[in-house]
Protein backbone atom coordinates (compact mmCIF):
# COMPACT_ATOMS: atom_id res chain seq x y z
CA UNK A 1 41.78 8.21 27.28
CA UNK A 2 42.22 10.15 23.88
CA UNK A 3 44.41 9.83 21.21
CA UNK A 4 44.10 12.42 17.92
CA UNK A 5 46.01 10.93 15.13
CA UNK A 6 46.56 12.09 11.72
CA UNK A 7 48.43 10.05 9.38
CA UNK A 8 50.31 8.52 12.46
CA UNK A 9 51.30 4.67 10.89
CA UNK A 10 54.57 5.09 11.47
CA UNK A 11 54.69 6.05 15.47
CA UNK A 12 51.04 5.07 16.60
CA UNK A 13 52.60 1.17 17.32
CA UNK A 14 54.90 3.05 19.99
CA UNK A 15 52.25 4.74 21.54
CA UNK A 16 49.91 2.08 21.49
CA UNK A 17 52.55 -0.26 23.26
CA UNK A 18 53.62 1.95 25.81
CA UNK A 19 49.84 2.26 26.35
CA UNK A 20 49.75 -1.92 26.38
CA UNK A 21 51.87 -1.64 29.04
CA UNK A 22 50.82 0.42 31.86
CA UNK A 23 50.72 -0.21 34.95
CA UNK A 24 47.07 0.15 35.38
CA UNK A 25 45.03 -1.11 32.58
CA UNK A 26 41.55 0.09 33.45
CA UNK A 27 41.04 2.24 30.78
CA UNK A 28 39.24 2.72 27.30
CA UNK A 29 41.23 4.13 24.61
CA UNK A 30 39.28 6.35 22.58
CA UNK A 31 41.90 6.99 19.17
CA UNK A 32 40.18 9.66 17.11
CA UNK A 33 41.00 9.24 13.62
CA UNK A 34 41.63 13.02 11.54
CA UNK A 35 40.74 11.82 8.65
CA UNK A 36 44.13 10.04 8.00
CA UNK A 37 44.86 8.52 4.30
CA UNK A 38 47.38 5.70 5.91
CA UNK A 39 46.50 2.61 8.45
CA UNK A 40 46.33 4.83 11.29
CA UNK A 41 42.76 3.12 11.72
CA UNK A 42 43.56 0.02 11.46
CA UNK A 43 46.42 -0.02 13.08
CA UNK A 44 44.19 1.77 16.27
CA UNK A 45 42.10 -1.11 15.94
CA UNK A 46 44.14 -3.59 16.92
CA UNK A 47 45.27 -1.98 20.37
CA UNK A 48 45.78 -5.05 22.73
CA UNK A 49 42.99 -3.11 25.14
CA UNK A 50 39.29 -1.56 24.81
CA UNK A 51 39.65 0.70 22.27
CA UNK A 52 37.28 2.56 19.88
CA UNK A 53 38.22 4.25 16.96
CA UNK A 54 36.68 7.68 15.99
CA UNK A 55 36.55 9.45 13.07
CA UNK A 56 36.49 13.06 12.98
CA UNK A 57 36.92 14.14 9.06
CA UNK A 58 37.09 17.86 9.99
CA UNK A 59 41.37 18.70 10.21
CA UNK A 60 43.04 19.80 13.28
CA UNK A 61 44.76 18.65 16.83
CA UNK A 62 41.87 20.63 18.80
CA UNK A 63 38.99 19.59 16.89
CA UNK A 64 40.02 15.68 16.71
CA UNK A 65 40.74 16.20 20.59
CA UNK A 66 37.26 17.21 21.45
CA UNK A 67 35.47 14.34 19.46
CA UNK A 68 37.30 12.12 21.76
CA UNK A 69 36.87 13.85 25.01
CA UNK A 70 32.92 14.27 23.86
CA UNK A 71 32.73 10.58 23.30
CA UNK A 72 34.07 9.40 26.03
CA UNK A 73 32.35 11.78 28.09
CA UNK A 74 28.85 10.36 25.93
CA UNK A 75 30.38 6.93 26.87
CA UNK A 76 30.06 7.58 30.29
CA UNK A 77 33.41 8.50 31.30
CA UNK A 78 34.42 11.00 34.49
CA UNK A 79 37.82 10.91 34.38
CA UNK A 80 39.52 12.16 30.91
CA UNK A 81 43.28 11.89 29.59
CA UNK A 82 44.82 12.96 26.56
CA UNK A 83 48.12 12.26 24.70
CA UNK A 84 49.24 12.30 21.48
CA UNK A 85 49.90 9.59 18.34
CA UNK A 86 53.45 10.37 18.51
CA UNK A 87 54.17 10.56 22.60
CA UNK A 88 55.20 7.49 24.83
CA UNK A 89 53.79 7.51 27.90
CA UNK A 90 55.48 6.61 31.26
CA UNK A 91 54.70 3.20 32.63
CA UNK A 92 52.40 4.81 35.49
CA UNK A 93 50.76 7.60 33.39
CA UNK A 94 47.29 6.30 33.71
CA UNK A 95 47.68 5.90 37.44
CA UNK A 96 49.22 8.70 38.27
CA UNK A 97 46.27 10.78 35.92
CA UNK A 98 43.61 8.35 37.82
CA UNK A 99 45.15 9.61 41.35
CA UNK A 100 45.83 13.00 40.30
CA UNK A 101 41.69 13.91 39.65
CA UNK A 102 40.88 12.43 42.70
CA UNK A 103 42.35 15.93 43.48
CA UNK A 104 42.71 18.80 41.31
CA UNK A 105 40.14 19.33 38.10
CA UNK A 106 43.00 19.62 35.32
CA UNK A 107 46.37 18.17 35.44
CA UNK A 108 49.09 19.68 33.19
CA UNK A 109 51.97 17.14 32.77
CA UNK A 110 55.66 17.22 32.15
CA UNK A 111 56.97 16.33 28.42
CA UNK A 112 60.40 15.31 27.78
CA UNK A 113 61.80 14.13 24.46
CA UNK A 114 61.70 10.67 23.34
CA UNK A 115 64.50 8.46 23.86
CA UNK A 116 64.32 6.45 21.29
CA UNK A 117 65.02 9.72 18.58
CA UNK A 118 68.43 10.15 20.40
CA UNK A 119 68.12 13.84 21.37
CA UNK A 120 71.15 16.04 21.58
CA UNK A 121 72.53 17.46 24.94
CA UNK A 122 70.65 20.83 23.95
CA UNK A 123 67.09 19.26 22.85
CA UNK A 124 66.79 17.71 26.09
CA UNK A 125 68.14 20.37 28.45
CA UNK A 126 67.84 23.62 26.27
CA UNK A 127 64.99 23.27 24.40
CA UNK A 128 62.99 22.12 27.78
CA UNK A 129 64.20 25.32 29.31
CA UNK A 130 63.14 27.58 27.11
CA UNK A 131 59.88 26.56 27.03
CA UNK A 132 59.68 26.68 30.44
CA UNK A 133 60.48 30.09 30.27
CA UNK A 134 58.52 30.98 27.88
CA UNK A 135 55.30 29.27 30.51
CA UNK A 136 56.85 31.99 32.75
CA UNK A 137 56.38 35.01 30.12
CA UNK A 138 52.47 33.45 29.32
CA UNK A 139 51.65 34.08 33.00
CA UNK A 140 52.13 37.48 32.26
CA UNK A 141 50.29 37.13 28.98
CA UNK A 142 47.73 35.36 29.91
CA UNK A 143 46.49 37.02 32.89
CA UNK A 144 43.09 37.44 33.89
CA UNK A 145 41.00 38.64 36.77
CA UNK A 146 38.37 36.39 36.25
CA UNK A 147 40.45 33.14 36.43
CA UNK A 148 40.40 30.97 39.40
CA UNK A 149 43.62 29.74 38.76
CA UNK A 150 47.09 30.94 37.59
CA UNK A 151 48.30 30.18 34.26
CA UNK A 152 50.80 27.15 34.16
CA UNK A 153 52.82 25.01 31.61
CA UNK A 154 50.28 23.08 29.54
CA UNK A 155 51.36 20.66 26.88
CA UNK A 156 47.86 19.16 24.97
CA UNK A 157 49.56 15.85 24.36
CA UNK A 158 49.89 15.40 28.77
CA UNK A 159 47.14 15.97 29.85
CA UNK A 160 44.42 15.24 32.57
CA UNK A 161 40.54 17.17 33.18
CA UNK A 162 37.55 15.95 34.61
CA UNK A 163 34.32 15.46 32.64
CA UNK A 164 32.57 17.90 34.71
CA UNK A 165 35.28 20.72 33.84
CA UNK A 166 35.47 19.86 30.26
CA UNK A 167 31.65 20.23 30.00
CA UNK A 168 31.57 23.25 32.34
CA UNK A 169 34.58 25.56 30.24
CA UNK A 170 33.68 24.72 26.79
CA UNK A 171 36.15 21.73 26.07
CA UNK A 172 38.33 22.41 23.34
CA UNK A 173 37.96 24.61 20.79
CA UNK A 174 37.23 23.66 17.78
CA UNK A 175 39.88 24.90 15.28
CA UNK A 176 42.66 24.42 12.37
CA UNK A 177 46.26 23.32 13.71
CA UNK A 178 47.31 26.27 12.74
CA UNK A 179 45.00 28.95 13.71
CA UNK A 180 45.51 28.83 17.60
CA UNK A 181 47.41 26.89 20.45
CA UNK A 182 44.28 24.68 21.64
CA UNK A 183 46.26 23.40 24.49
CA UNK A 184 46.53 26.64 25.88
CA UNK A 185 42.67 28.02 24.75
CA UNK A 186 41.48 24.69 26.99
CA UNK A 187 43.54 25.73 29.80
CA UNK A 188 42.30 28.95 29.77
CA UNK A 189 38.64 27.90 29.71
CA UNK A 190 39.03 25.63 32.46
CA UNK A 191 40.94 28.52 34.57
CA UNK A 192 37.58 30.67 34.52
CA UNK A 193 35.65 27.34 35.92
CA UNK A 194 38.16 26.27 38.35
CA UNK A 195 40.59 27.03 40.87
CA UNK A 196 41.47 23.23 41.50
CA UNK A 197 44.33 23.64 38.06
CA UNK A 198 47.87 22.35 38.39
CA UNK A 199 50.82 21.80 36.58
CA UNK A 200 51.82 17.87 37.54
CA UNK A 201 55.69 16.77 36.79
CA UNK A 202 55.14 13.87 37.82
CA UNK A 203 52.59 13.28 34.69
CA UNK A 204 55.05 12.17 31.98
CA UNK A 205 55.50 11.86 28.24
CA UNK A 206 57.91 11.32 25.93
CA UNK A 207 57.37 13.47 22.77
CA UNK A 208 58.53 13.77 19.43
CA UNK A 209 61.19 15.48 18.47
CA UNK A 210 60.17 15.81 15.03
CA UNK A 211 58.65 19.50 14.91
CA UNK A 212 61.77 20.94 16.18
CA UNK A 213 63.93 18.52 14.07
CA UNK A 214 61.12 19.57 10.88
CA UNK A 215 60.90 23.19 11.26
CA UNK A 216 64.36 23.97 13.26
CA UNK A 217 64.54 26.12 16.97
CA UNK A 218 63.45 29.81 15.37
CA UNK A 219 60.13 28.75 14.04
CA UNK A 220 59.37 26.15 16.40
CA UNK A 221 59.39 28.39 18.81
CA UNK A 222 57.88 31.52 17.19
CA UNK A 223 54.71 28.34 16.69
CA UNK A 224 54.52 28.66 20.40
CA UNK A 225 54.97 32.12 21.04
CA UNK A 226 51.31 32.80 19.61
CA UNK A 227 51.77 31.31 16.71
CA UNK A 228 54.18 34.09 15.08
CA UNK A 229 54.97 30.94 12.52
CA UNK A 230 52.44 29.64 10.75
CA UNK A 231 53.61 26.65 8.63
CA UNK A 232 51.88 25.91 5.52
CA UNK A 233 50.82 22.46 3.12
CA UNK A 234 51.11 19.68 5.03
CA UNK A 235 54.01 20.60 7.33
CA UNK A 236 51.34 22.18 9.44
CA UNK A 237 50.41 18.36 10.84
CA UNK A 238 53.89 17.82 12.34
CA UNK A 239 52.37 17.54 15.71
């Protein structure tokens, strides 16, 4: 399992506990450090679990997410999932990932927003939707007839891929936060390799609110619609 953090003291404890407490346990957590300047490290270090903590100096989501997949995968790993330093994962995440790749080669789980930040009546039912619909416009975008698979809803911090398809497509690429949607680049990769791609509600996260709260609906969504925003200074790491 791999965890990209960047400065992430303040909401890696929630992670790391709803990690502590899944239902199946058999896992190493791999939390790749982005060069944070807080206790993000430390605080990594002290999961209640096997964990290893990674540093990858070089900045950005997709680049820190690759260190940990390749590590893992160096580590000896087959079976590969990713969330992020600021998501809570269900209690059944892990087993439901596990179960899933017995399967399908790439999962592509649900995200809903975080409880615990309150949410509004429109950022849990709006906000949701319109991402959805924009999925809806990228299968239009994103179409190909090379890929094996059709495009789907991808979200980088919920996700599950086999070692074999993360070696076979490339991985992730390898690139600033804000110079492409990595999530998607992945998915895209993997859709050229494999036909065995699915989008998985049933593979849950809560997620931050804290980009759309940061940078308001307009530009958060402009971010994912191709990046047509692209923040600048450190607001670019509210991931």
């Amino acid at each position: 399992m791999v965890v990209p953090a960047y400065n992430e003291a303040r909401l890696l404890p929630g992670t790391l506990a709803a990690l502590a407490a899944q239902s199946d346990r058999d896992f190493t957590l791999v939390v790749v450090d982005n060069a944070s300047t807080d206790g993000t490290a430390t605080l990594a270090a002290g999961f209640a679990g096997d964990v290893r903590v990674v540093t990858e100096t070089r900045p950005g989501a997709g680049t820190a997410a690759d260190t940990g997949f390749r590590y893992a995968i160096a580590g000896g790993a087959t079976k590969l999932l990713r969330t992020d330093a600021d998501c809570l994962p269900a209690r059944d995440w892990v087993a439901t990932g596990r179960s899933l790749l017995d399967r399908v080669e790439l999962a592509c789980g649900r995200s809903v927003p975080r409880r615990d930040e309150n949410p509004t009546w429109a950022q849990r039912r709006i906000y949701p939707a319109v991402v959805r619909a924009a999925a809806r416009i990228g299968r239009w975008q994103h179409r190909s007839t090379t890929a094996r698979a059709p495009f789907v809803l991808v979200h980088g911090h919920n996700l599950a891929v086999t070692a074999d398809l993360y070696e076979r497509c490339g991985g992730t690429p390898r690139e600033a936060l804000e110079d492409g949607a990595e999530d998607v680049t992945l998915l895209n990769r993997a859709r050229e390799h494999s036909g065995r791609i699915i989008r998985a509600d049933n593979l849950v996260v809560e997620t931050s609110l804290r980009r759309l709260r940061g940078w308001g609906p307009r530009r958060t969504l402009l971010w994912h619609w191709d990046r047509r925003y692209r923040p600048t200074g450190e607001t670019v790491h509210v991931r």
